[in-house]
Protein backbone atom coordinates (compact mmCIF):
# COMPACT_ATOMS: atom_id res chain seq x y z
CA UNK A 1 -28.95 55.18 38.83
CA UNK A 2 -32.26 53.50 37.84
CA UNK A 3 -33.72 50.78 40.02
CA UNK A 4 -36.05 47.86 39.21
CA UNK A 5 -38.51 46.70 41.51
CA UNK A 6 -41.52 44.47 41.92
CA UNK A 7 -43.79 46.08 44.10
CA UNK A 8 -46.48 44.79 46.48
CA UNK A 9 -49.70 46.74 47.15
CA UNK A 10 -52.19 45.77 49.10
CA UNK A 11 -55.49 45.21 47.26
CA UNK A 12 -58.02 47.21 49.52
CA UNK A 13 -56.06 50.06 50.97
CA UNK A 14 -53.30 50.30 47.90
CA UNK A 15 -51.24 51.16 50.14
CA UNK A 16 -47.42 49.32 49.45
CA UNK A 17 -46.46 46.78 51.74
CA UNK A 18 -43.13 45.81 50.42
CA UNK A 19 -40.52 45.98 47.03
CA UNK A 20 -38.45 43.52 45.51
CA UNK A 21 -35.17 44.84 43.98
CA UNK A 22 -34.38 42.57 40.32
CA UNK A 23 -31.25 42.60 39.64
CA UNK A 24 -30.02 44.81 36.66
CA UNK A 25 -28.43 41.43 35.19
CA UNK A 26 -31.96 39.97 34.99
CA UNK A 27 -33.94 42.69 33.17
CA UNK A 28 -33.68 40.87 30.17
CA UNK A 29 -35.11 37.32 31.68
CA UNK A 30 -37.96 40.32 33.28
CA UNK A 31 -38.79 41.40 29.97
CA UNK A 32 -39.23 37.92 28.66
CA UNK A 33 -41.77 36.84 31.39
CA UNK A 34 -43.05 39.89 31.14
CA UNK A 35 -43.90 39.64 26.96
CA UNK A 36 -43.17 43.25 26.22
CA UNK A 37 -42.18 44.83 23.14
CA UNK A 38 -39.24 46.21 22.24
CA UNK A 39 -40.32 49.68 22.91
CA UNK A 40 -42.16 48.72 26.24
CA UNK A 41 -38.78 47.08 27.87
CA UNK A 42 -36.95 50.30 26.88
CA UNK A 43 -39.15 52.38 28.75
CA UNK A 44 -38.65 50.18 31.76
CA UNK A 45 -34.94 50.38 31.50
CA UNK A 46 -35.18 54.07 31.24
CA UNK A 47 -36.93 53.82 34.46
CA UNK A 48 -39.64 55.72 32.92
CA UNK A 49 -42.66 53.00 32.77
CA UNK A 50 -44.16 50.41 35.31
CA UNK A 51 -46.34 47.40 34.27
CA UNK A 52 -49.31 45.06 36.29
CA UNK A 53 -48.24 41.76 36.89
CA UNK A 54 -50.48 38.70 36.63
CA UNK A 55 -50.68 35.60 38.40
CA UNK A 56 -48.62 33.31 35.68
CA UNK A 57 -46.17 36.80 35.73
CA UNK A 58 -45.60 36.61 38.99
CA UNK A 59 -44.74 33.04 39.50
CA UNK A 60 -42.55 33.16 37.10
CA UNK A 61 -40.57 36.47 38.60
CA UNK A 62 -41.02 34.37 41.82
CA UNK A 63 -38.39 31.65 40.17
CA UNK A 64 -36.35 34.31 38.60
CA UNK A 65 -35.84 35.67 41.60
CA UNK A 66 -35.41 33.38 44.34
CA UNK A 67 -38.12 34.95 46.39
CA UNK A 68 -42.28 34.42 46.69
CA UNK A 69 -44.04 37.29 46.77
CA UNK A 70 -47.62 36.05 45.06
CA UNK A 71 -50.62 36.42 47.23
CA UNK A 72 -54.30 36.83 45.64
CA UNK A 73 -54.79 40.58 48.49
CA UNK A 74 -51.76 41.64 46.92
CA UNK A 75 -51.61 44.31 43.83
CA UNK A 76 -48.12 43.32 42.35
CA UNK A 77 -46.55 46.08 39.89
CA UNK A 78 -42.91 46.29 38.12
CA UNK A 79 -41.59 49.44 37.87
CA UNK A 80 -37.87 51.10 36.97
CA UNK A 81 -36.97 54.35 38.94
CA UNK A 82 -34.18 56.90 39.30
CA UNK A 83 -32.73 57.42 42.89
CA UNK A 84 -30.50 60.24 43.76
């Protein structure tokens, strides 16, 4: 089973301070916000790619989602991967 995430790294030590879980049902709306290309939002699904996320990015994931997350010491990445 492949899970999506936004995850939160902080900007000095890189270390992550938290992860979001989307929603399988919303990968679609993800890959919208996030502008990617047809190949680009396979690779995500297939757990197999993660992306940066700007600010815009973010704020909109932040609506999609229900949650806020954006803060400027924050690294924010969206990534797909298998657990077992």
């Amino acid at each position: 089973m492949i899970i999506y995430s936004v995850e939160l790294f902080d900007k000095h030590t890189e270390m992550l301070k938290s992860e979001i879980e989307i929603p399988k049902e919303k990968v679609h709306e993800v890959s919208k916000i996030m502008g990617w290309s047809s190949d680009a939002e396979r690779a995500f699904l297939n757990g197999i790619a993660g992306f940066n996320v700007n600010i815009e990015q973010a704020k909109s994931l932040e609506t999609l989602l229900g949650k806020k997350f954006y803060a400027s010491d924050l690294i924010i990445q969206i990534s797909g991967g298998e657990v077992q």
